[in-house]
C-alpha atoms as a PDB file:
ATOM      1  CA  UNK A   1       0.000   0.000   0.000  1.00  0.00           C
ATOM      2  CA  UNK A   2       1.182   3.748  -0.545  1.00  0.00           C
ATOM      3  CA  UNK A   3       1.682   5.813   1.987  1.00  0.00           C
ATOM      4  CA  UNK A   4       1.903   9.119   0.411  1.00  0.00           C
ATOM      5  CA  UNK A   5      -1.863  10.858  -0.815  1.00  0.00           C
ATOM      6  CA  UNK A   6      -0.785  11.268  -4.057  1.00  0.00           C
ATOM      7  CA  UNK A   7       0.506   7.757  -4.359  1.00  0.00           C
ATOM      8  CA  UNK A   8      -2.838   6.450  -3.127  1.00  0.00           C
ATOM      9  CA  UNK A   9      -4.469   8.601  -5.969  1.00  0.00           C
ATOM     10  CA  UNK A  10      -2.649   7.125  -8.195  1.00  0.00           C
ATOM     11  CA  UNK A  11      -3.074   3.774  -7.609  1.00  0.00           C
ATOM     12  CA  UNK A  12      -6.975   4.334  -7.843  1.00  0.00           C
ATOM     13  CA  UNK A  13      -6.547   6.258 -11.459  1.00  0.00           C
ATOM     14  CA  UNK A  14      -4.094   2.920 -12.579  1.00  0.00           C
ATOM     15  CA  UNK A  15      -7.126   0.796 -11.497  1.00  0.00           C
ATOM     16  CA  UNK A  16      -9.844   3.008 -13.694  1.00  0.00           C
ATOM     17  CA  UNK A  17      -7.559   3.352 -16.418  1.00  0.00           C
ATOM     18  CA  UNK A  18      -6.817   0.080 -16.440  1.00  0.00           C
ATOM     19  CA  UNK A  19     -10.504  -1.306 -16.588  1.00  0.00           C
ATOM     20  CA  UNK A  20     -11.220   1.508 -19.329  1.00  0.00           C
ATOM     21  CA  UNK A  21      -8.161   0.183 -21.443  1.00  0.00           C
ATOM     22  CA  UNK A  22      -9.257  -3.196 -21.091  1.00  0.00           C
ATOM     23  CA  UNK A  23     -12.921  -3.028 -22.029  1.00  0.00           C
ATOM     24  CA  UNK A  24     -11.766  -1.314 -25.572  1.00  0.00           C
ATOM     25  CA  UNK A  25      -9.232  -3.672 -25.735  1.00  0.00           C
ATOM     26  CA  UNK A  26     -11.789  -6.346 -25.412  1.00  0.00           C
ATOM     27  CA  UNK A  27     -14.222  -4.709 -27.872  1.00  0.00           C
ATOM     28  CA  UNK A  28     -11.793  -4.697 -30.640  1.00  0.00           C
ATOM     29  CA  UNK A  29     -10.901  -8.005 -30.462  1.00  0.00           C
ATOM     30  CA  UNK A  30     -14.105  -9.784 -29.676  1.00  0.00           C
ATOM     31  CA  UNK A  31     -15.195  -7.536 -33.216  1.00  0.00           C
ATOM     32  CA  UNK A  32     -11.500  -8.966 -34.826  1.00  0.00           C
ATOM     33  CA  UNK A  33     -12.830 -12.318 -33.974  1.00  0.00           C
ATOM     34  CA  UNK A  34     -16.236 -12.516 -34.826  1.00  0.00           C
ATOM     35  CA  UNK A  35     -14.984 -11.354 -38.723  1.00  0.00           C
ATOM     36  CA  UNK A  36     -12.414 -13.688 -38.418  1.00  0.00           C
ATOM     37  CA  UNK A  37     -15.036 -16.703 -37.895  1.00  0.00           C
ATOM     38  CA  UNK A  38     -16.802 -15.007 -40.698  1.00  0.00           C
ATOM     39  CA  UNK A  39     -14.050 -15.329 -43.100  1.00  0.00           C
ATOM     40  CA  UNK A  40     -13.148 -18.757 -42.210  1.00  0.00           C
ATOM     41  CA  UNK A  41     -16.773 -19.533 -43.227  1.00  0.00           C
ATOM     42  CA  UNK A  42     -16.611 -17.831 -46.549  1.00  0.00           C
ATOM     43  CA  UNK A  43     -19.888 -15.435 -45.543  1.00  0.00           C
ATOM     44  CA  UNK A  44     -19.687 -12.868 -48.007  1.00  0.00           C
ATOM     45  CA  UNK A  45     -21.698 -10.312 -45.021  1.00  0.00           C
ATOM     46  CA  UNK A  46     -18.299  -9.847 -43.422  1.00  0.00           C
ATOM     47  CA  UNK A  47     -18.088  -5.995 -45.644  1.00  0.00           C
ATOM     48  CA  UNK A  48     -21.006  -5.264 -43.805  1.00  0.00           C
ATOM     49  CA  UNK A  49     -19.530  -5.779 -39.857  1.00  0.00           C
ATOM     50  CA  UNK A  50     -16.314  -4.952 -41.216  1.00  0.00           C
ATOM     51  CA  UNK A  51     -16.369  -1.034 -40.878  1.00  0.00           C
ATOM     52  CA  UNK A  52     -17.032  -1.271 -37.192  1.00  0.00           C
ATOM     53  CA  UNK A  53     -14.177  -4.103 -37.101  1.00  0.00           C
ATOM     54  CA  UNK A  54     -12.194  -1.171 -38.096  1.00  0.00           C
ATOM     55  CA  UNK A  55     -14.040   1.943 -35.914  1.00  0.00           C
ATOM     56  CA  UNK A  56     -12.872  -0.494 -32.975  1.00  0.00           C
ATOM     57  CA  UNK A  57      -9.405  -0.770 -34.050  1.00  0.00           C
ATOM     58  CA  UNK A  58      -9.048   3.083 -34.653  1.00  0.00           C
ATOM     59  CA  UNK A  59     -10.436   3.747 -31.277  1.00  0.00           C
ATOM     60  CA  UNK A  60      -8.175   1.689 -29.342  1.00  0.00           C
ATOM     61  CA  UNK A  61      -5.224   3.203 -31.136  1.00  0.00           C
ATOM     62  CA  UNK A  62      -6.383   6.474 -30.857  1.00  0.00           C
ATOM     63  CA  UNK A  63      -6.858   5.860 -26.626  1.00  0.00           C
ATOM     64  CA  UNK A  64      -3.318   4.643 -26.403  1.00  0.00           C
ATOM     65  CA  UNK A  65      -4.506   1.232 -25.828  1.00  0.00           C
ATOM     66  CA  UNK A  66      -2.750  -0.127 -29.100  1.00  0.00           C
ATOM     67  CA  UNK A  67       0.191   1.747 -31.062  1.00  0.00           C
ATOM     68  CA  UNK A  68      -0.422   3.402 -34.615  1.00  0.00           C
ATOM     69  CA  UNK A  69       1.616   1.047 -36.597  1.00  0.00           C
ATOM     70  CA  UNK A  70      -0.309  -1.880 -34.920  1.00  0.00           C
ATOM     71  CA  UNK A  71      -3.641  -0.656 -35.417  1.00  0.00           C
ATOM     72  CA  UNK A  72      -2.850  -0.184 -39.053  1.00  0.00           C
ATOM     73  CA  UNK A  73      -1.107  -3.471 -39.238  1.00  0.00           C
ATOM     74  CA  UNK A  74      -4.294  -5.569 -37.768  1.00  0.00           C
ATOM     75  CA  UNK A  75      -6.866  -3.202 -40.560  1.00  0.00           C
ATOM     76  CA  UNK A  76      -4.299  -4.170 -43.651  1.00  0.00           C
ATOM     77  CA  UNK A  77      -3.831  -7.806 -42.553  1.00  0.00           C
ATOM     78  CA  UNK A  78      -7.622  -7.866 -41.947  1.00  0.00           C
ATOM     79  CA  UNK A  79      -8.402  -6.103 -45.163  1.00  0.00           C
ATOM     80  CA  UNK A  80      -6.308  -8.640 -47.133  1.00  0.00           C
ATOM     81  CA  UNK A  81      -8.345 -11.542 -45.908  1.00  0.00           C
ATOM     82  CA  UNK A  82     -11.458  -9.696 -46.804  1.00  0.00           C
ATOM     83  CA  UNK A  83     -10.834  -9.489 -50.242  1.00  0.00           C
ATOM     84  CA  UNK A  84      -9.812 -13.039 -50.404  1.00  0.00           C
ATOM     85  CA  UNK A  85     -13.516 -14.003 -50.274  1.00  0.00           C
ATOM     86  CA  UNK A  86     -14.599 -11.567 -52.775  1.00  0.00           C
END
């Protein structure tokens, strides 16, 4: 445990943050997933839940949660397997 007040502060804000971080964290990949499946079945609807696939993955970068280079990584890599099926 902290003993200083600020120390204690911060140690609440780590918890917050962290839970924050972690639910968008979440969000994007349970979305990641679910097109995954989607491609792996051939199911041609996979353009339509694919924007949000990608709102998720811009969100997370843009909290910090994920880097830049990685968010655009998982969208290309993503993208690529998308227009496999087409």
């Amino acid at each position: 445990m902290p003993n200083k007040k600020s120390a204690q502060k911060e140690l609440r804000k780590g918890i917050k943050l962290k839970a924050a971080n972690k639910k968008v964290a979440d969000t994007m990949k349970k979305a990641a997933k679910n097109n995954l499946k989607q491609i792996q079945a051939n199911d041609k609807s996979v353009s339509e839940s694919l924007p949000k696939t990608i709102q998720a993955i811009d969100k997370a970068a843009k909290k910090g949660v994920i880097k830049k280079n990685n968010a655009s990584r998982k969208k290309s890599r993503l993208m690529k397997k998308v227009n496999t099926i087409k």
